[in-house]
N, C-alpha and C. Protein backbone atom coordinates (compact mmCIF):
# COMPACT_ATOMS: atom_id res chain seq x y z
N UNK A 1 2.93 -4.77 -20.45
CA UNK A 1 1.84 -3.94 -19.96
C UNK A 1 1.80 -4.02 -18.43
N UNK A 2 1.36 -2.80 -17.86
CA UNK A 2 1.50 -2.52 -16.08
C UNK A 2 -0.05 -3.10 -15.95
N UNK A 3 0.05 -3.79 -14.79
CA UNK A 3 -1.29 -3.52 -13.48
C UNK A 3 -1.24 -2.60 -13.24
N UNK A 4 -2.09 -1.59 -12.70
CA UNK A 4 -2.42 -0.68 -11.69
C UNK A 4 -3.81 -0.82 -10.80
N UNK A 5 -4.01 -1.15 -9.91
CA UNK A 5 -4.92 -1.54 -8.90
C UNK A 5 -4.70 0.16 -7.47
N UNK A 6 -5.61 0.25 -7.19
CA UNK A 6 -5.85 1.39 -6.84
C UNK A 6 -6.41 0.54 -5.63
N UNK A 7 -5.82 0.99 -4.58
CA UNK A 7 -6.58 0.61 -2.59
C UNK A 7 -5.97 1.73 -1.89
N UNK A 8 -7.44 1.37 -0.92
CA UNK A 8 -7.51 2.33 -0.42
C UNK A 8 -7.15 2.24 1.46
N UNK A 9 -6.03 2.92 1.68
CA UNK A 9 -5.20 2.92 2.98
C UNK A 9 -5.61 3.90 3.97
N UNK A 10 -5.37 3.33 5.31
CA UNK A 10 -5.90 3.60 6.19
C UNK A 10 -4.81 2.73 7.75
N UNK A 11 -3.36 3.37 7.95
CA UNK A 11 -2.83 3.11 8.17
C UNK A 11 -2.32 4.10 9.94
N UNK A 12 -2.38 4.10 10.74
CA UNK A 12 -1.86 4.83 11.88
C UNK A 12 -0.76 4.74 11.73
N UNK A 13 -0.11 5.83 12.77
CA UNK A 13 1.74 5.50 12.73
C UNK A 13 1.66 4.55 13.90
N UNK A 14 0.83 4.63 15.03
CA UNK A 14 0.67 3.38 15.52
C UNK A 14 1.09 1.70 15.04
N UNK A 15 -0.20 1.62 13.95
CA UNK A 15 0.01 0.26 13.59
C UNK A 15 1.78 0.32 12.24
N UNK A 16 1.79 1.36 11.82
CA UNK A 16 2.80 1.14 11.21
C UNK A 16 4.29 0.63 11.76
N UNK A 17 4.21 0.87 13.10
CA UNK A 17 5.14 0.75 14.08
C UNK A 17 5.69 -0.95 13.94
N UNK A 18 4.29 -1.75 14.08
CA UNK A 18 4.68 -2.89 13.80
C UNK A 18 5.44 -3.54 12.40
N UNK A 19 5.25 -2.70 11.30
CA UNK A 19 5.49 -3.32 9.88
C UNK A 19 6.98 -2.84 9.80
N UNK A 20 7.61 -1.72 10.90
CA UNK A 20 8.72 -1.77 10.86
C UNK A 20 9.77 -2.18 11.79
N UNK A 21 9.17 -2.78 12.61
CA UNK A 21 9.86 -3.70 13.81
C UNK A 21 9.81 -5.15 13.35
N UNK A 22 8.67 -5.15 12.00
CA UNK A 22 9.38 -7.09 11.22
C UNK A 22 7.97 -7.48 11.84
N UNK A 23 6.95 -7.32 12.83
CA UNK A 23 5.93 -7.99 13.52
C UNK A 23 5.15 -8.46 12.45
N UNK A 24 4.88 -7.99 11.56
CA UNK A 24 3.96 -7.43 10.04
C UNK A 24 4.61 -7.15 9.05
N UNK A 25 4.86 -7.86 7.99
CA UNK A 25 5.77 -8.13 7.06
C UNK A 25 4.70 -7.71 5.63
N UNK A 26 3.48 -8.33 5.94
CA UNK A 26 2.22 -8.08 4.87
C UNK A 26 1.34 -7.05 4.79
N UNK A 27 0.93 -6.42 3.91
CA UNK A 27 -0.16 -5.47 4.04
C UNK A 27 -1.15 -6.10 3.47
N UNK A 28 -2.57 -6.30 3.65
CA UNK A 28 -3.59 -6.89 3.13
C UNK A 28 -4.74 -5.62 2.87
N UNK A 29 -5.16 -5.35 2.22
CA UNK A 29 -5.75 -4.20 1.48
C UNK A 29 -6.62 -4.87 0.62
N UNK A 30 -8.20 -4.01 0.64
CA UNK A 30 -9.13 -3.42 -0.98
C UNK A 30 -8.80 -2.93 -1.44
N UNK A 31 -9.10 -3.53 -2.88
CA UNK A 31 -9.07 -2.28 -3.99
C UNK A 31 -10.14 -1.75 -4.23
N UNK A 32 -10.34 -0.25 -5.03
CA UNK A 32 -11.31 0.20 -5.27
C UNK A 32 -12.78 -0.62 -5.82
N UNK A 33 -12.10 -1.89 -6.32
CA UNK A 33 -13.28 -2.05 -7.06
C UNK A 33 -13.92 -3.44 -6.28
N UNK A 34 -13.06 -3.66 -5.10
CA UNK A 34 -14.05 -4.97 -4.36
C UNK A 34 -12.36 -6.10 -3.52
N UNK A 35 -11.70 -5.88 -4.71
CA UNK A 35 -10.78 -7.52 -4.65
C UNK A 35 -9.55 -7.13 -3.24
N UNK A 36 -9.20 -8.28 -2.88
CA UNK A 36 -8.29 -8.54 -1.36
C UNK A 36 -7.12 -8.73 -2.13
N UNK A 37 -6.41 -7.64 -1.68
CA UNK A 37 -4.78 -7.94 -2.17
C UNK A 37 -3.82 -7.77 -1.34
N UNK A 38 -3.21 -8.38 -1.66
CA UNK A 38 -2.01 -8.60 -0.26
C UNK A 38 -0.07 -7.99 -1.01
N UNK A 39 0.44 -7.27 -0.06
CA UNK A 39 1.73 -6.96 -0.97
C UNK A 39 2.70 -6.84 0.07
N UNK A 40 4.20 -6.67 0.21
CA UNK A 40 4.72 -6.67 0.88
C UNK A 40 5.16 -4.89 1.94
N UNK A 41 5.24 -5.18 2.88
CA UNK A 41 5.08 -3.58 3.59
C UNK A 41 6.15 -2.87 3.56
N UNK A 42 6.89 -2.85 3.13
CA UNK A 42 7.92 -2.38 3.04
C UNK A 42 7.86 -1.19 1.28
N UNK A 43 6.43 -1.54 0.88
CA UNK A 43 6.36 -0.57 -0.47
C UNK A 43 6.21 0.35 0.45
N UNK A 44 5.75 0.81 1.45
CA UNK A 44 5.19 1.76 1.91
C UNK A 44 5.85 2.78 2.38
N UNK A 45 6.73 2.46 2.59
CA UNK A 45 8.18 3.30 3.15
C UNK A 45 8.00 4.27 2.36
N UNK A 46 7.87 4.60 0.94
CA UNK A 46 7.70 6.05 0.28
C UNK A 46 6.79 6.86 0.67
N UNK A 47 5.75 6.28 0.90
CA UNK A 47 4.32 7.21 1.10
C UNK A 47 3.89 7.52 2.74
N UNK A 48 5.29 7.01 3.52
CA UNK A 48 4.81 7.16 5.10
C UNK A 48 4.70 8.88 5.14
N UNK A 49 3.88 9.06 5.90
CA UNK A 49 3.97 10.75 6.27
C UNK A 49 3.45 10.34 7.73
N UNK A 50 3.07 12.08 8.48
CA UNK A 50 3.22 12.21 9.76
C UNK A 50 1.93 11.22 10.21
N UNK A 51 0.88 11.21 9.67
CA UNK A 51 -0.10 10.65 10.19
C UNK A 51 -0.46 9.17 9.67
N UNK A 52 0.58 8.44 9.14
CA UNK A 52 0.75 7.12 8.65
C UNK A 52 0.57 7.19 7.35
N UNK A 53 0.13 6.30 6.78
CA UNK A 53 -0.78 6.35 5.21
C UNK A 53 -2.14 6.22 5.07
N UNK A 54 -2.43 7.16 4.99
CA UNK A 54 -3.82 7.87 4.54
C UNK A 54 -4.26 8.03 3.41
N UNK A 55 -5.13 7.71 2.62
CA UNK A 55 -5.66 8.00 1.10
C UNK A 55 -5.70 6.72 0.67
N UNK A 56 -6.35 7.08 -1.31
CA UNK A 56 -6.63 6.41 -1.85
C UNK A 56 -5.03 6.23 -3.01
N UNK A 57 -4.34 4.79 -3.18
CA UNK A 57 -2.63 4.80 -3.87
C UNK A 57 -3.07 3.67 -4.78
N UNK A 58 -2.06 4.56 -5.90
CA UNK A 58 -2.42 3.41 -7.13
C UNK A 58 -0.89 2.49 -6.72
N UNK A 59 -1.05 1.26 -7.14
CA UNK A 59 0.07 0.41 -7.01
C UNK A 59 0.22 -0.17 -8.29
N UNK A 60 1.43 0.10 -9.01
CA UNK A 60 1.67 -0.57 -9.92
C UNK A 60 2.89 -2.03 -9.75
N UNK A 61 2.08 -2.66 -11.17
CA UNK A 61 3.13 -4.50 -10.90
C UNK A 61 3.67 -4.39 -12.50
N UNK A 62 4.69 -5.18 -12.52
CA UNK A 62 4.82 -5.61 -14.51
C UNK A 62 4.01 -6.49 -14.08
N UNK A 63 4.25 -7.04 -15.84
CA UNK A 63 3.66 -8.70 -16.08
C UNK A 63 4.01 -9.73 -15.31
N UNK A 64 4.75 -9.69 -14.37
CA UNK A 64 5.16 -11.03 -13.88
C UNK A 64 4.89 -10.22 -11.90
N UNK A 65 3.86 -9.46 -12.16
CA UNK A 65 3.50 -9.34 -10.63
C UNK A 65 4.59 -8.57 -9.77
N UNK A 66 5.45 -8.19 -10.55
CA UNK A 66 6.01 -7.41 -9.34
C UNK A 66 6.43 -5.79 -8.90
N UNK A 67 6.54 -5.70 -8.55
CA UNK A 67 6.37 -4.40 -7.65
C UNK A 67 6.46 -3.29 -8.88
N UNK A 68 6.02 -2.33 -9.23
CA UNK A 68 6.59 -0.92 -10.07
C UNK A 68 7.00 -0.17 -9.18
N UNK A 69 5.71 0.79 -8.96
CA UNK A 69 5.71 2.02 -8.20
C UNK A 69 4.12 1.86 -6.95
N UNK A 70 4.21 3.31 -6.30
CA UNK A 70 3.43 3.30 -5.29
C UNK A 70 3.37 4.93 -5.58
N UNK A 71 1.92 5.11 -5.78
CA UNK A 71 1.74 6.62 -5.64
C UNK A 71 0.42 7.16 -4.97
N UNK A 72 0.48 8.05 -3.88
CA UNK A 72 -0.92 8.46 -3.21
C UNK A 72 -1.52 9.20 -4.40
N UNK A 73 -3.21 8.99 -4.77
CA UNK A 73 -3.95 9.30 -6.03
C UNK A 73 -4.92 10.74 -5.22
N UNK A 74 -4.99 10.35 -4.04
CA UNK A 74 -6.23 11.44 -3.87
C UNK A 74 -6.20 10.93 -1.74
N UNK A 75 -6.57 12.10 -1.40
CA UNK A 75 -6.42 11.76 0.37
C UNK A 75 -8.17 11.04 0.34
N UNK A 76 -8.30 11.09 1.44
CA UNK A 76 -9.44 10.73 1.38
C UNK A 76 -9.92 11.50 3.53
């Protein structure tokens, strides 16, 4: 069975600048429903667009926590 945890991003191409020069290796993010989750930045590489990452993305894990998928759910 998948996790799916849903947070909500708010990313400049500014600050993204750093997560791809290695400065920022972590993304630390809410989820919709309160909890601090932390994942590695490099999921993000799919969902970069012109104005960084923007919106609300479901993130899916398997059972053993690791990565599925990454999908933007709704802009915000």
């Amino acid at each position: 069975m998948h996790q799916r945890l849903q947070v909500v991003l708010n990313i400049s191409p500014q600050k993204l600048i750093h997560y791809y020069e290695g400065a920022v290796s972590t993304v630390v993010a809410t989820t919709t429903d309160g909890r601090t989750i932390r994942f590695p930045a490099n999921i993000l590489r799919s969902v970069v667009q012109a104005d960084g990452v923007q919106g609300i993305f479901e993130l899916v894990f398997d059972k053993n926590h690791k990565f599925v998928s990454i999908k933007r759910i709704r802009s915000v």
